[in-house]
Protein backbone atom coordinates (compact mmCIF):
# COMPACT_ATOMS: atom_id res chain seq x y z
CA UNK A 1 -2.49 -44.66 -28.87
CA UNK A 2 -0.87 -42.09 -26.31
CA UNK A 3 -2.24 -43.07 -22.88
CA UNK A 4 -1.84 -41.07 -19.35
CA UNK A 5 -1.13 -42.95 -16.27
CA UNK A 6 0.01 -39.47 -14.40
CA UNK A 7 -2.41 -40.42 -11.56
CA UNK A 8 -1.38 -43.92 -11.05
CA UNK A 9 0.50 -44.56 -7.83
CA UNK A 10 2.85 -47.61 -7.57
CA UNK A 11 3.42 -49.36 -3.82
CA UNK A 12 6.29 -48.63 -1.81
CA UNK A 13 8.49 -50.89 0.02
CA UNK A 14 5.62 -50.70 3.15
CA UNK A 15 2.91 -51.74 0.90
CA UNK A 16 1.79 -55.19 2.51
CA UNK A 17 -0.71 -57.35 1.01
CA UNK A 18 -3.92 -58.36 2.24
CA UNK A 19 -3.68 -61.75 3.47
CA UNK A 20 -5.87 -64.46 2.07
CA UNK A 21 -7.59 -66.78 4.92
CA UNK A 22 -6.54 -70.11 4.99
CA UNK A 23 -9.04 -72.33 5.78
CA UNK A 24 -7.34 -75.64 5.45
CA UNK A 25 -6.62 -75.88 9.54
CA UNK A 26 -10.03 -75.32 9.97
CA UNK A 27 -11.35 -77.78 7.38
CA UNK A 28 -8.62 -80.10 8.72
CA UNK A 29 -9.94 -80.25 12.15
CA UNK A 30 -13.63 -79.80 11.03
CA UNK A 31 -13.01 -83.06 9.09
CA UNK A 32 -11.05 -84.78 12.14
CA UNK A 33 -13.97 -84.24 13.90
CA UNK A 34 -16.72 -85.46 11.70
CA UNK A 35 -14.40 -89.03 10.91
CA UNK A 36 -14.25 -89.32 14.41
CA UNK A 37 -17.97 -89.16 15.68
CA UNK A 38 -19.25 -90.97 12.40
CA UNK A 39 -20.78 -88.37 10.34
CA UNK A 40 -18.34 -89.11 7.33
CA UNK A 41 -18.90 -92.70 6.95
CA UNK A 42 -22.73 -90.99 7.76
CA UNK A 43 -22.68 -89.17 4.64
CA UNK A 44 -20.61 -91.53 2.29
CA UNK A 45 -23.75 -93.93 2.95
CA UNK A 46 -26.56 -91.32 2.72
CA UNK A 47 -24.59 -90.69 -0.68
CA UNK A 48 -24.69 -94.25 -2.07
CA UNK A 49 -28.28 -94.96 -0.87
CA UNK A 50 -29.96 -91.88 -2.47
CA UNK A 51 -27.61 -92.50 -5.92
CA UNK A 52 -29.18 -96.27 -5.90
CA UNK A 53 -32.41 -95.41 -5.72
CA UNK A 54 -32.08 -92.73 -8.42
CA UNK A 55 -30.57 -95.24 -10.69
CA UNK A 56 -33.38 -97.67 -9.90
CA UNK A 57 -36.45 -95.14 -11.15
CA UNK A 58 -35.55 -96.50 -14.53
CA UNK A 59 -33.85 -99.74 -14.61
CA UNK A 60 -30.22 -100.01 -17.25
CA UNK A 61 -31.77 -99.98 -20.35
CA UNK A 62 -30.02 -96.80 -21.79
CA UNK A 63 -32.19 -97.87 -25.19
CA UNK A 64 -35.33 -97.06 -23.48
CA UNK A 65 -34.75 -94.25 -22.34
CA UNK A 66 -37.53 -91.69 -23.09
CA UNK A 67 -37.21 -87.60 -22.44
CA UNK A 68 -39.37 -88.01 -19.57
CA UNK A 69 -37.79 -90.31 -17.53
CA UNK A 70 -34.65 -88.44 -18.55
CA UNK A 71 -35.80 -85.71 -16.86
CA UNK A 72 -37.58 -87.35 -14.27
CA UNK A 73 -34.01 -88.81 -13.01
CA UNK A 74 -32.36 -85.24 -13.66
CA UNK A 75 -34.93 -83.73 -11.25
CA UNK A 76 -34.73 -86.16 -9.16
CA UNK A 77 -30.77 -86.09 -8.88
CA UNK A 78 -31.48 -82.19 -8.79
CA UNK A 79 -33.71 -82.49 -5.30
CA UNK A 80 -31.14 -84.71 -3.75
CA UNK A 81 -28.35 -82.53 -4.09
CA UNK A 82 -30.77 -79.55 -2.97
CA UNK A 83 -31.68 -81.93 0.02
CA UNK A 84 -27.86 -82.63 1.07
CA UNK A 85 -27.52 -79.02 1.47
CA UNK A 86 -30.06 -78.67 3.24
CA UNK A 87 -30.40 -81.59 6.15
CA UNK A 88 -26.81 -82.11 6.54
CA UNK A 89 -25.18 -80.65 9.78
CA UNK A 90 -22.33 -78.97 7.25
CA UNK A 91 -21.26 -78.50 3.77
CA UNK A 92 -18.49 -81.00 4.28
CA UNK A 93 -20.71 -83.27 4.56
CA UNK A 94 -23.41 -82.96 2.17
CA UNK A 95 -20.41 -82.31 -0.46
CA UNK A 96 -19.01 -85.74 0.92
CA UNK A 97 -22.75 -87.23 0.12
CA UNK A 98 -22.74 -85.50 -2.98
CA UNK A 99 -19.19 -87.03 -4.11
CA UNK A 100 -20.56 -90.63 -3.38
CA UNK A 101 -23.89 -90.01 -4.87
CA UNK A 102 -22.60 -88.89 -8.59
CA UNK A 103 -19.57 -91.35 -8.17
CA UNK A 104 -22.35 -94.01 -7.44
CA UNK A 105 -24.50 -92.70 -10.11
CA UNK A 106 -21.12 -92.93 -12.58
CA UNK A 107 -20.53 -96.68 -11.53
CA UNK A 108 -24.47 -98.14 -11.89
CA UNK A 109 -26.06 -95.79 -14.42
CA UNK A 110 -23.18 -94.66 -16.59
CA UNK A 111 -25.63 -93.78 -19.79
CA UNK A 112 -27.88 -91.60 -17.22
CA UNK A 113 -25.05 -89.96 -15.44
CA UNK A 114 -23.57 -88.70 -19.20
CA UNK A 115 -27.05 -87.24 -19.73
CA UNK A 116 -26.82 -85.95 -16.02
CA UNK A 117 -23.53 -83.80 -17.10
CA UNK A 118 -24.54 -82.64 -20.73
CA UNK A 119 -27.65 -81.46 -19.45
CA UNK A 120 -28.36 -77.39 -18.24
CA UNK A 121 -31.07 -78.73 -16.23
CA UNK A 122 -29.70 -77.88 -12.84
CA UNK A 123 -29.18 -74.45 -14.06
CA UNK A 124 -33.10 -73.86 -14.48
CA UNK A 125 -33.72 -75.42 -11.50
CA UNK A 126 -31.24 -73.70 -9.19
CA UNK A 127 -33.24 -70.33 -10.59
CA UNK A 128 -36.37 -71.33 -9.21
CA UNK A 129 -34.44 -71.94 -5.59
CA UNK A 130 -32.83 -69.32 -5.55
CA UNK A 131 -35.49 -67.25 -6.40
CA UNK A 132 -37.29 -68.71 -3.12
CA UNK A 133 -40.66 -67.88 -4.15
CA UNK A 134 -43.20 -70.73 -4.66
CA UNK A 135 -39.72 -73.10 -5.23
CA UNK A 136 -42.03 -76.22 -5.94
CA UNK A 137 -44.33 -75.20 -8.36
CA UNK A 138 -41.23 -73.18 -10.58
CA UNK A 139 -39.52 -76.80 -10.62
CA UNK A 140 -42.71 -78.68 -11.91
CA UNK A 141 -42.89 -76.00 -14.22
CA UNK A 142 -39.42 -76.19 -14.82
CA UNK A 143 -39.71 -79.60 -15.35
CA UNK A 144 -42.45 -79.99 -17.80
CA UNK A 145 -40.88 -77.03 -19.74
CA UNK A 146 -37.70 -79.29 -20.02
CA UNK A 147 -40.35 -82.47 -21.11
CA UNK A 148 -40.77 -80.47 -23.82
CA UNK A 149 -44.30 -79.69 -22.69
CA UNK A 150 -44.21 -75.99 -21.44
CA UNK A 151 -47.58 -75.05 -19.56
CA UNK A 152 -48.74 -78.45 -19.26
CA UNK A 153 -50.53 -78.47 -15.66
CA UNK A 154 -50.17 -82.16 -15.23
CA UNK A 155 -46.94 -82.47 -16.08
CA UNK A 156 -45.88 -79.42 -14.19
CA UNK A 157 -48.01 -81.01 -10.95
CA UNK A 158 -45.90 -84.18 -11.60
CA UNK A 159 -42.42 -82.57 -11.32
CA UNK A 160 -43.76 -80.48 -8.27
CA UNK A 161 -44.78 -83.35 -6.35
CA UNK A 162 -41.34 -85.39 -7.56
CA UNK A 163 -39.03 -82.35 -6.39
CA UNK A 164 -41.28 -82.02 -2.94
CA UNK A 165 -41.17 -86.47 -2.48
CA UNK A 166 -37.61 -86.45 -3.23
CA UNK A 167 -36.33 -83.48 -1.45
CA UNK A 168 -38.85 -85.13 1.67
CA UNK A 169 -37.42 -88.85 1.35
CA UNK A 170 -33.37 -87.18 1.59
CA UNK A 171 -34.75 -85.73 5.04
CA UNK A 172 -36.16 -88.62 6.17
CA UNK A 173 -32.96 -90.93 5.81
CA UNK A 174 -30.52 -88.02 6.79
CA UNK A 175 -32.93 -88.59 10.32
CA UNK A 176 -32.45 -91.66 9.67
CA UNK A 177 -28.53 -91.78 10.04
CA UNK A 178 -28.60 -89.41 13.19
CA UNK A 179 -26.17 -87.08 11.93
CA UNK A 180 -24.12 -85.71 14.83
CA UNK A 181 -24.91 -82.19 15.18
């Protein structure tokens, strides 16, 4: 195979390369900040309180598990991530919240939170939000698709009205907290 690279030009001694931004300073301080008015300690509880209640919906019986409640929890897990990002003051925090809330999840519901990584779930859902149209009724639909029950109204009604409690009770305790904005 003959190839021509006639036209390809190779830097000179001046060529500079385009610096990359460094962000660490300004994560550095960012995080400084957020330690020192409360907002991490904030967000490490928000975390741990939203995992426990997740973990709660269906007690530690791994045995009795069903598909629903599976993917009850998954959606569930799914809105409160959706909800840090959303009603936190930055993504340092609500990645901090996030941390604790799967760690948590890891440590009290170990069965669920192995289910919780093999699953695609999140990818389906993320679709419907970033779509943006009609968010809540593409996750019930979502939802009663991945019940194994595609097109069933009731079903889909039920994961719309889980996504839209959920994503409702991570606002109210981020208020709660009184996040320094």
């Amino acid at each position: 195979m003959i190839t021509d690279d006639g036209d390809m030009k190779i830097a000179g001694d001046d060529f500079v390369q385009a610096q990359e931004s460094d962000d660490s300073e300004a994560t550095a301080k960012l995080l400084n900040e957020e330690k020192a008015n409360g907002n991490l300690s904030r967000a490490r509880r928000l975390g741990a309180i939203l995992a426990e209640d997740v973990a709660a919906v269906e007690g530690d019986c791994p045995a009795d598990v069903t598909q629903y409640m599976t993917q009850k929890r998954i959606l569930m897990a799914f809105a409160v991530e959706v909800g840090l990002e959303t009603y936190l003051p930055n993504s340092l925090l609500s990645q901090t919240a996030q941390n604790i809330f799967y760690e948590t999840m890891r440590n009290t519901a170990p069965a669920f939170f192995e289910d919780l990584q093999g699953s695609g779930a999140f990818s389906f859902y993320f679709l419907c939000v970033r779509d943006g149209r009609n968010v809540e009724r593409c996750v019930g639909e979502t939802f009663a698709t991945l019940c194994s029950r595609p097109g069933d109204k009731k079903l889909s009604k039920q994961g719309e009205d889980l996504y839209i409690h959920c994503n409702e009770q991570v606002k109210s305790f981020a208020q709660s907290m009184e996040f320094v904005r």
